[in-house]
C-alpha atoms as a PDB file:
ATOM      1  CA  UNK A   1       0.000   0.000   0.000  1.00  0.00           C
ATOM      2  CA  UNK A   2       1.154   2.995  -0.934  1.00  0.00           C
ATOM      3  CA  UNK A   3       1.632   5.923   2.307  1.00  0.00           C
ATOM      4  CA  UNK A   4      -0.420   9.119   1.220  1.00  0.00           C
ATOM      5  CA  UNK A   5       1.221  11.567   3.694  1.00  0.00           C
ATOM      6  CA  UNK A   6       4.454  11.949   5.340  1.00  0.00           C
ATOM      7  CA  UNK A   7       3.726  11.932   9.289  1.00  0.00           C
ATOM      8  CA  UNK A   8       2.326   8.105   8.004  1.00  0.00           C
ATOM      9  CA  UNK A   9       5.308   7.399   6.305  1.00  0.00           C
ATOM     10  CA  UNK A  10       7.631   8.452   9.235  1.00  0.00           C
ATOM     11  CA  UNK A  11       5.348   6.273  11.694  1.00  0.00           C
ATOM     12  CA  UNK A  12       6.020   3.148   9.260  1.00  0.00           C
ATOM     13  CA  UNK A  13       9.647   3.531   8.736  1.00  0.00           C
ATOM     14  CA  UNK A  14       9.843   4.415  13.011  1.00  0.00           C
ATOM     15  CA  UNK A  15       7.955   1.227  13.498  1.00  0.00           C
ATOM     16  CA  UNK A  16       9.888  -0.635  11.134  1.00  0.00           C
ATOM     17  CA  UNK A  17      13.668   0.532  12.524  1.00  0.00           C
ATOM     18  CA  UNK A  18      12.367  -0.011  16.113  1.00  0.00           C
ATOM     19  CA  UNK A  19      11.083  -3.312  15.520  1.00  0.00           C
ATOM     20  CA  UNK A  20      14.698  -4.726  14.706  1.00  0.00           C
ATOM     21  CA  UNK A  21      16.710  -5.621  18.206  1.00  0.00           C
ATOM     22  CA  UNK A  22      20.555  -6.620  17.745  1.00  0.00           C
ATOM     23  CA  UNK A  23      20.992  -6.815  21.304  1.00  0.00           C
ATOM     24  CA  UNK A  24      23.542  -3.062  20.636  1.00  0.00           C
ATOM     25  CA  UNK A  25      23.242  -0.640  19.128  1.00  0.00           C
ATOM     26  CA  UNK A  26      21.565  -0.391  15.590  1.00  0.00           C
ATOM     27  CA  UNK A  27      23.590   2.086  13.011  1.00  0.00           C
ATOM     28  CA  UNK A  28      21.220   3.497  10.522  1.00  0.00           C
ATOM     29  CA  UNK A  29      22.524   5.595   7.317  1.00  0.00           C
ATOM     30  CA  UNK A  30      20.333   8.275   5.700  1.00  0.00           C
ATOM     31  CA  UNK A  31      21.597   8.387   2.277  1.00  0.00           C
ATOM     32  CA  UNK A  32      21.166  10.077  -1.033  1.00  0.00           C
ATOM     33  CA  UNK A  33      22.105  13.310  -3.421  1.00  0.00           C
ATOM     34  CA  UNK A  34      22.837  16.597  -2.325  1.00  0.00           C
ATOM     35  CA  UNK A  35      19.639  18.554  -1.248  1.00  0.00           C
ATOM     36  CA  UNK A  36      17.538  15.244  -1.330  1.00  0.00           C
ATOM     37  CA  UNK A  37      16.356  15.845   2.634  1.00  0.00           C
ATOM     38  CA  UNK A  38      18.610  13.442   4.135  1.00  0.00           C
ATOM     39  CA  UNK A  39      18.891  16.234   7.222  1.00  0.00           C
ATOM     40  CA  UNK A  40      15.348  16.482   7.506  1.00  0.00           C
ATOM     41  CA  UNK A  41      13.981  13.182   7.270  1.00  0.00           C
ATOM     42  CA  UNK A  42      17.083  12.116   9.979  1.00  0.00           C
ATOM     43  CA  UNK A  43      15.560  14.455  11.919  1.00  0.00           C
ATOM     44  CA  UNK A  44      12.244  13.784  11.691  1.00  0.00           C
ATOM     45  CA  UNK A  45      13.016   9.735  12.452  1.00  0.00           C
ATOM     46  CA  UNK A  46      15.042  10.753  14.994  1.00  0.00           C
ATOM     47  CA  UNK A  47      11.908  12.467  16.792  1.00  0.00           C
ATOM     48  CA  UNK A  48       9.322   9.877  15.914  1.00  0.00           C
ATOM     49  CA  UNK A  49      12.028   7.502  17.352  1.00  0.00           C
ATOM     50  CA  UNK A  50      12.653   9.118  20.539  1.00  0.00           C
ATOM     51  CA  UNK A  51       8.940   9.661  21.505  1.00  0.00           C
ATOM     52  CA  UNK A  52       8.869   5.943  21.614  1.00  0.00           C
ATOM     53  CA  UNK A  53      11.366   6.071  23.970  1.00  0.00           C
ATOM     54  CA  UNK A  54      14.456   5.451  22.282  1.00  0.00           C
ATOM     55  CA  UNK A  55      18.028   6.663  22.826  1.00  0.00           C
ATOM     56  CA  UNK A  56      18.810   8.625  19.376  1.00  0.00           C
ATOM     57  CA  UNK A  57      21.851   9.374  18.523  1.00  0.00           C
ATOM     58  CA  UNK A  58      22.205  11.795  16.147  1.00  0.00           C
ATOM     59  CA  UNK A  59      24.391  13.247  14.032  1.00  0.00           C
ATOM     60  CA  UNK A  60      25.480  13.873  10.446  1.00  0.00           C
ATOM     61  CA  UNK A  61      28.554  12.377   7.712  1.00  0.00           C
ATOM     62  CA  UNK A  62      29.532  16.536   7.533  1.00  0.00           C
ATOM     63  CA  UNK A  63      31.307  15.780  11.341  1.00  0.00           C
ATOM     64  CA  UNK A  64      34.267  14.128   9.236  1.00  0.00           C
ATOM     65  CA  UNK A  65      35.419  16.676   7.054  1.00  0.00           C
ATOM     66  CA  UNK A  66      39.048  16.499   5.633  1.00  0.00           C
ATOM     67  CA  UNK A  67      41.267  20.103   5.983  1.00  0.00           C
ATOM     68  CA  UNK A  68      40.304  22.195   3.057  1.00  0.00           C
ATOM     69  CA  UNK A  69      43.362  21.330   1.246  1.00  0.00           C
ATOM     70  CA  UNK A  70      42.495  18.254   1.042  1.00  0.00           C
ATOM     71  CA  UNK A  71      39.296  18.485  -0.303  1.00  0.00           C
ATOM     72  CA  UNK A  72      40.126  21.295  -3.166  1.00  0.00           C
ATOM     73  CA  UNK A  73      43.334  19.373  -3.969  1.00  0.00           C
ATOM     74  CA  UNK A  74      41.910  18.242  -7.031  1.00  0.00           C
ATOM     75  CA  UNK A  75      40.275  21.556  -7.679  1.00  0.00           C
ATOM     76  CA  UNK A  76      37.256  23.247  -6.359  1.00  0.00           C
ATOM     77  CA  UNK A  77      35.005  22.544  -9.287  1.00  0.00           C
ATOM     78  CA  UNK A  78      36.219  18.412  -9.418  1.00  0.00           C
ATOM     79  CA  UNK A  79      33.695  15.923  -8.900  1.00  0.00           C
ATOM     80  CA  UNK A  80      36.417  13.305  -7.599  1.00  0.00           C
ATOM     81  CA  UNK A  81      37.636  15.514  -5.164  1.00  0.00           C
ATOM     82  CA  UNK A  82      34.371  15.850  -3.637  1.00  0.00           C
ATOM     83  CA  UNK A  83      33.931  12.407  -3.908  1.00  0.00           C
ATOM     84  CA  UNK A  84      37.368  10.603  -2.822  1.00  0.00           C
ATOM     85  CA  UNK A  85      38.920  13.452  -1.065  1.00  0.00           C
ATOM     86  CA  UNK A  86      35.729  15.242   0.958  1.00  0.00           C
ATOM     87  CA  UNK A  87      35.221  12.885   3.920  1.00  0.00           C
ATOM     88  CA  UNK A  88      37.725  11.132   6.761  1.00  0.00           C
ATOM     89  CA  UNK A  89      36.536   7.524   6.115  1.00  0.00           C
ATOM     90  CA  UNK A  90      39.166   6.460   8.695  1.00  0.00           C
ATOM     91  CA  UNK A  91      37.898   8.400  11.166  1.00  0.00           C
ATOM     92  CA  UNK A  92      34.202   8.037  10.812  1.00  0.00           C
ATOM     93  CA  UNK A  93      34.738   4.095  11.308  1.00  0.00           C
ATOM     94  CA  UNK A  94      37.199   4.461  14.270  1.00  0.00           C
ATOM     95  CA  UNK A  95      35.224   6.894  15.804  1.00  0.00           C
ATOM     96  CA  UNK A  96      31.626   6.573  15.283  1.00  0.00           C
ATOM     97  CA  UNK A  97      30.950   2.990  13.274  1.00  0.00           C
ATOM     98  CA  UNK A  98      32.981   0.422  14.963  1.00  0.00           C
ATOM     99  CA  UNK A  99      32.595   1.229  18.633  1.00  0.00           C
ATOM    100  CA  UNK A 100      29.157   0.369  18.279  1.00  0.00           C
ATOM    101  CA  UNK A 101      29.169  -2.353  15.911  1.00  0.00           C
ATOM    102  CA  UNK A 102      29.445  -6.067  16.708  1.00  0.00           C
ATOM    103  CA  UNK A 103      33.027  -6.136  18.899  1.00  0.00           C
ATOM    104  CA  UNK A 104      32.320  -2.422  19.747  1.00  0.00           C
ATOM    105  CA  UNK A 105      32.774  -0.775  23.357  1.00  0.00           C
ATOM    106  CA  UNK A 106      29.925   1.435  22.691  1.00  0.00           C
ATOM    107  CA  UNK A 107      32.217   4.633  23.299  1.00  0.00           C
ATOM    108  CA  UNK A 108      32.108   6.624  20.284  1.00  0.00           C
ATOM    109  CA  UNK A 109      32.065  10.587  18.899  1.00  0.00           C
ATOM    110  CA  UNK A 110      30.330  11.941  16.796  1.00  0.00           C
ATOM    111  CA  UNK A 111      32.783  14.579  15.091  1.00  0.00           C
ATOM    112  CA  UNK A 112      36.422  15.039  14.189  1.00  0.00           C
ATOM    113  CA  UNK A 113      36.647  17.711  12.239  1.00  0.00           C
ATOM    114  CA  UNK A 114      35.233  21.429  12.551  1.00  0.00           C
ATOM    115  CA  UNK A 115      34.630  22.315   9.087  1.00  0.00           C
ATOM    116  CA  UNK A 116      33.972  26.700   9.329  1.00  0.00           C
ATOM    117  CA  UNK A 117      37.648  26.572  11.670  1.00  0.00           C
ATOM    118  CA  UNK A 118      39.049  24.125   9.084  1.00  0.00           C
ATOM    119  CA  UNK A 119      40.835  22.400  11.682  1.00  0.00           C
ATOM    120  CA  UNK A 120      40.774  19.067  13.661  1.00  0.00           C
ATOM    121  CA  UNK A 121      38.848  18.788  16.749  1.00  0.00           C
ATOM    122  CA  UNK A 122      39.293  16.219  19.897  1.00  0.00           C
ATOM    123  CA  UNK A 123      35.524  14.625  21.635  1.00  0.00           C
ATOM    124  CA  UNK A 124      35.305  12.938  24.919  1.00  0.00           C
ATOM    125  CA  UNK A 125      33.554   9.832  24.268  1.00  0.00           C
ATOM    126  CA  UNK A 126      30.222   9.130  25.275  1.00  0.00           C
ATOM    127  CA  UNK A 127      29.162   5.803  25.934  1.00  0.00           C
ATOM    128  CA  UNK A 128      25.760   4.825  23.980  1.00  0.00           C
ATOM    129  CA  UNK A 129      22.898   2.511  25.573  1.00  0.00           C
ATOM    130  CA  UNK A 130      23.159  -0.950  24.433  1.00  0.00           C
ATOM    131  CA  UNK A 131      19.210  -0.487  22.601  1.00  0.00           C
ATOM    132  CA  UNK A 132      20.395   2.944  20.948  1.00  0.00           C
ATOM    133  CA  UNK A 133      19.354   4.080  17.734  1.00  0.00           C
ATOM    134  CA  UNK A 134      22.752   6.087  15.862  1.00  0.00           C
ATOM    135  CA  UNK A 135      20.967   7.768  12.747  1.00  0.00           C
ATOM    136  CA  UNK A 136      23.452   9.637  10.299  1.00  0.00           C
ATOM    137  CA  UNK A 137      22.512  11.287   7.202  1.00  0.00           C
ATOM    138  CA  UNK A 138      25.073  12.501   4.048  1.00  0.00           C
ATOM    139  CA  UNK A 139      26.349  11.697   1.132  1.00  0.00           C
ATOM    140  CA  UNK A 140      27.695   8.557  -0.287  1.00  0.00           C
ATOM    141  CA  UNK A 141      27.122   6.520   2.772  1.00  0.00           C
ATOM    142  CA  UNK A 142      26.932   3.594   0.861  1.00  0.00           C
ATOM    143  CA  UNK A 143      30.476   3.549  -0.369  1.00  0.00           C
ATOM    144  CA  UNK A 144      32.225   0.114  -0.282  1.00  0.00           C
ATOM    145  CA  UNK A 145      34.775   1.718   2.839  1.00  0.00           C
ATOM    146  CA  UNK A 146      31.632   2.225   5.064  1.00  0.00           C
ATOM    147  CA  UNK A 147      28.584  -0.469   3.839  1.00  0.00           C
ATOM    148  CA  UNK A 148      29.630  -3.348   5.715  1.00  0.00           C
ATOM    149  CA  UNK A 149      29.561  -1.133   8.912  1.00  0.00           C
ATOM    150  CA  UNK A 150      25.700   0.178   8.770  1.00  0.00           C
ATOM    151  CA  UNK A 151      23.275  -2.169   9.833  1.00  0.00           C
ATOM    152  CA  UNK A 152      20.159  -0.192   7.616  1.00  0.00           C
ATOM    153  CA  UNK A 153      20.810   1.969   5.125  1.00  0.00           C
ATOM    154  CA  UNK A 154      17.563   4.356   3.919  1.00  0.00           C
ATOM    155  CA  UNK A 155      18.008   6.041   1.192  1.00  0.00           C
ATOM    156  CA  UNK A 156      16.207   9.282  -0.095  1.00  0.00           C
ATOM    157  CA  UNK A 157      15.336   9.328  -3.666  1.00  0.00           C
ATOM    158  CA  UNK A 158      15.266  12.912  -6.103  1.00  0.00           C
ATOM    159  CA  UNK A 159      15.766  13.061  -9.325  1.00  0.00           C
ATOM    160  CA  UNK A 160      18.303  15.229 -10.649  1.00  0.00           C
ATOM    161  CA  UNK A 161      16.848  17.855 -11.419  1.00  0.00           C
ATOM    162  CA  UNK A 162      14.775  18.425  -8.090  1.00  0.00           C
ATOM    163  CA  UNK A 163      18.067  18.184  -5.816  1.00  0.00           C
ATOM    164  CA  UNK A 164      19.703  20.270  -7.894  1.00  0.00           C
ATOM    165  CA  UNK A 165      16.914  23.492  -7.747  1.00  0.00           C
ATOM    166  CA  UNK A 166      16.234  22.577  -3.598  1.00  0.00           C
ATOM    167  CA  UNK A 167      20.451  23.125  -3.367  1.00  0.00           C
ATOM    168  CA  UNK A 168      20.864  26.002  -5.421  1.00  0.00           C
ATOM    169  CA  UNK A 169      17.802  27.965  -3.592  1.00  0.00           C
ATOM    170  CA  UNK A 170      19.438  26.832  -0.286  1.00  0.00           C
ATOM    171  CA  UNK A 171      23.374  27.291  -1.168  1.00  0.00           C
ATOM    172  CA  UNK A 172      23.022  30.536  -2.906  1.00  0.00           C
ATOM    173  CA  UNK A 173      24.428  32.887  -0.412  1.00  0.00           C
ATOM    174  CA  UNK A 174      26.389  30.613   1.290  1.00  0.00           C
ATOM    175  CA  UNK A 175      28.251  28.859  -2.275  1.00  0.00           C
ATOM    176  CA  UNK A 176      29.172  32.636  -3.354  1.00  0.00           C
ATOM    177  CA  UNK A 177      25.570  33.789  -5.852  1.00  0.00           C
ATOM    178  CA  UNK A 178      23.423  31.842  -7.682  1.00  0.00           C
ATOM    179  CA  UNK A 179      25.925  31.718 -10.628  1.00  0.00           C
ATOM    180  CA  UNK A 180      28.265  29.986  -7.905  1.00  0.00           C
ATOM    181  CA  UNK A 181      26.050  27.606  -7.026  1.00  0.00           C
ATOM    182  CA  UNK A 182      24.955  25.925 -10.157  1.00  0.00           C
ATOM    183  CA  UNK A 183      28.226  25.823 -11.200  1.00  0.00           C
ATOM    184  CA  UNK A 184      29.114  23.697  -8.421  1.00  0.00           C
ATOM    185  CA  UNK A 185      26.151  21.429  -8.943  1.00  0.00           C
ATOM    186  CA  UNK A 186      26.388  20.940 -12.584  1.00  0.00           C
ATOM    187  CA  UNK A 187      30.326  20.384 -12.140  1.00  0.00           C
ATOM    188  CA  UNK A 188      31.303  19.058  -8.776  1.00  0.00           C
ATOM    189  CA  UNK A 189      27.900  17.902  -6.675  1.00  0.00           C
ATOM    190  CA  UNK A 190      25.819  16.099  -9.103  1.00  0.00           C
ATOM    191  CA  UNK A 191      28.795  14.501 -11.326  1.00  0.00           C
ATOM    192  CA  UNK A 192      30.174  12.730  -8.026  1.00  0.00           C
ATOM    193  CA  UNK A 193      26.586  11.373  -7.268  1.00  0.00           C
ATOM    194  CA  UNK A 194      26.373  10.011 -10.559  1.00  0.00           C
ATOM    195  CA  UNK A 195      30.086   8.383  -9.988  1.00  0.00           C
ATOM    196  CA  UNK A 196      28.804   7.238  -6.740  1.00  0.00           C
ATOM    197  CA  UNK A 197      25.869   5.562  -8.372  1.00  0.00           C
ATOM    198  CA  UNK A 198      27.746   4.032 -11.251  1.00  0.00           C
ATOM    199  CA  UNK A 199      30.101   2.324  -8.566  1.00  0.00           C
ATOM    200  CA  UNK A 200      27.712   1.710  -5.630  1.00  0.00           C
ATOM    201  CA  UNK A 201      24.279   1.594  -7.061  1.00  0.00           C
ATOM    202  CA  UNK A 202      22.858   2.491  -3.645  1.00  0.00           C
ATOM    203  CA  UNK A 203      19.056   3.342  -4.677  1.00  0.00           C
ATOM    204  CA  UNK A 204      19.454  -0.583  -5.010  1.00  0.00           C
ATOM    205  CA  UNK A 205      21.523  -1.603  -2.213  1.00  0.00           C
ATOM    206  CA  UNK A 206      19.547   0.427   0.264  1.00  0.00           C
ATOM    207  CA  UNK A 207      17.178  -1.718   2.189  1.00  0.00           C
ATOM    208  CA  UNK A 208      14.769   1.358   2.105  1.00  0.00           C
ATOM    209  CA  UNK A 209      13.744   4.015  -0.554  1.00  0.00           C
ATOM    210  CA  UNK A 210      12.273   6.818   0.803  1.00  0.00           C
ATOM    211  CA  UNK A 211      10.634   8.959  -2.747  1.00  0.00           C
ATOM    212  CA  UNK A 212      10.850  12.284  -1.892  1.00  0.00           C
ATOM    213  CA  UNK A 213       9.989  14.132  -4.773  1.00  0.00           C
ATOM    214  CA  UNK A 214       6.377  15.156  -3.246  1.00  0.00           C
ATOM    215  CA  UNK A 215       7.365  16.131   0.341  1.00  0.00           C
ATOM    216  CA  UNK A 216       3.851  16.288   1.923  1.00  0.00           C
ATOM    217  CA  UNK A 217       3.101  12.722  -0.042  1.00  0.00           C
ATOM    218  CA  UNK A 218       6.604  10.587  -0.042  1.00  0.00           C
ATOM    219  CA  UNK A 219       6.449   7.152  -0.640  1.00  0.00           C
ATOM    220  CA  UNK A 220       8.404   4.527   1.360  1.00  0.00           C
ATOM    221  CA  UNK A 221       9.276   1.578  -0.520  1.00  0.00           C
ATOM    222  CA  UNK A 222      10.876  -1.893   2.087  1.00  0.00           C
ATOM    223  CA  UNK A 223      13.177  -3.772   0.201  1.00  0.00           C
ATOM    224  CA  UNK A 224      12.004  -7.272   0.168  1.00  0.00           C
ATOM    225  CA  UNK A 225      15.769  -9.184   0.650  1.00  0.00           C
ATOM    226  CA  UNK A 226      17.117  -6.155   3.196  1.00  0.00           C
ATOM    227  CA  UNK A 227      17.645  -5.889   6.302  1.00  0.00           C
ATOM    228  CA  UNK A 228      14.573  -3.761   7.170  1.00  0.00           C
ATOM    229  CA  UNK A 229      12.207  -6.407   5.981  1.00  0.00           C
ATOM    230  CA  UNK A 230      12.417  -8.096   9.503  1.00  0.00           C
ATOM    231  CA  UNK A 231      11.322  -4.939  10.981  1.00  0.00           C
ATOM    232  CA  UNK A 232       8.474  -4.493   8.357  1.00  0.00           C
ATOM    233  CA  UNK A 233       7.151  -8.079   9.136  1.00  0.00           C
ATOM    234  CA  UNK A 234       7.194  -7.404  13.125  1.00  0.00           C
ATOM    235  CA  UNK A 235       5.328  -4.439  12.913  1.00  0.00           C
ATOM    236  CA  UNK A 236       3.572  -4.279   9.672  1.00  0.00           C
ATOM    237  CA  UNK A 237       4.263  -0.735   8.430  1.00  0.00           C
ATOM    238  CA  UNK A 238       1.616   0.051   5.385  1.00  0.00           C
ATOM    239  CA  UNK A 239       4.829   0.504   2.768  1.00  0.00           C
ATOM    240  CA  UNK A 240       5.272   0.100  -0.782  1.00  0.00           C
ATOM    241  CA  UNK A 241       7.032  -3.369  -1.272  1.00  0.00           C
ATOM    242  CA  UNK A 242      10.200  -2.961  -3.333  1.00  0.00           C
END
């Protein structure tokens, strides 16, 4: 069945996440293009989630920056550079994945990196309930250095075309002017999803797809052979069967 509105949609994907007990805690991705509203529907879960009584942690990929010279070593306009050179893949497993995966301590941080100082940052660790809930949204979560480490992955479908007009209208002042900001879509943003894509295919590998082109009417789509079927079958969200 098909979900008609969006406060439905977040009760059946809630429902769904909750549902699924590892006995730790349960690391949940929110992927998909720039501007797709990967921050807002984290968000959102993460509310539905803790009003159930949930620990929710939190927290976004954009924690994990690499220094700025890093990322524009390629040039500020490349698409590989955002995509091979933007994140510290390192540090987001050491720090955030692992501690509260299978042989995990459950001490982990959130952030290593404070992107507007462009320098490195130190967290005392907090120690996470064994039943918490980490949600983190960004980009290319689904890369082969951090897959095996989620245990869901949800990913937020656009179309081109749509990301690319939400970003500009939101990036304007801060990407330097309109003119500046479609210039960075067209040559650095949307050319790293699509490299992304061709080597992860992660609208596929995602054991959600969360349509967001209509964002009062989404539709939520379970993949049948992922991991968030079990929680579908427990609690019986009304969602489109992939």
């Amino acid at each position: 069945m098909t979900i008609s509105n969006r406060p439905a949609a977040l009760k059946a994907l809630a429902d769904a996440v909750s549902s699924i007990d590892l006995a730790r805690p349960l690391r949940v991705a929110i992927d998909g293009r720039t501007a797709s509203g990967k921050t807002t529907l984290a968000d959102e879960l993460a509310k539905e989630l803790r009003s159930s009584g949930r620990e929710v942690i939190r927290t976004s990929i954009d924690g994990f920056h690499r220094p700025k010279a890093e990322r524009y070593a390629r040039g500020r306009y490349s698409h590989e550079g955002y995509y091979y050179d933007g994140r510290d893949l390192i540090a987001i497993n050491s720090l955030l994945l692992l501690p509260l995966g299978p042989e995990g301590n459950r001490e982990y941080r959130t952030a290593s990196f404070d992107l507007l100082k462009d320098e490195p940052i130190e967290q005392f660790a907090k120690i996470a309930l064994a039943d918490a809930i980490l949600i983190v949204d960004g980009t290319f979560l689904q890369r082969p250095e951090l897959a095996p480490n989620w245990d869901l992955a949800i990913f937020i479908d656009t179309n081109k075309a749509t990301s690319e007009k939400r970003g500009v209208g939101r990036d304007t002042e801060l990407l330097g002017g309109i003119d500046a900001a479609r210039q960075l879509y067209a040559s650095r943003y949307q050319p790293a999803y699509d490299l992304y894509e061709s080597i992860c295919a992660p609208s596929t590998n995602a054991d959600a797809l969360f349509n967001n082109e209509d964002i009062e009417n989404p539709v939520l789509k379970i993949n049948a052979s992922g991991r968030l079927q079990r929680g579908y079958e427990r609690s019986g969200p009304k969602a489109v069967m992939a």
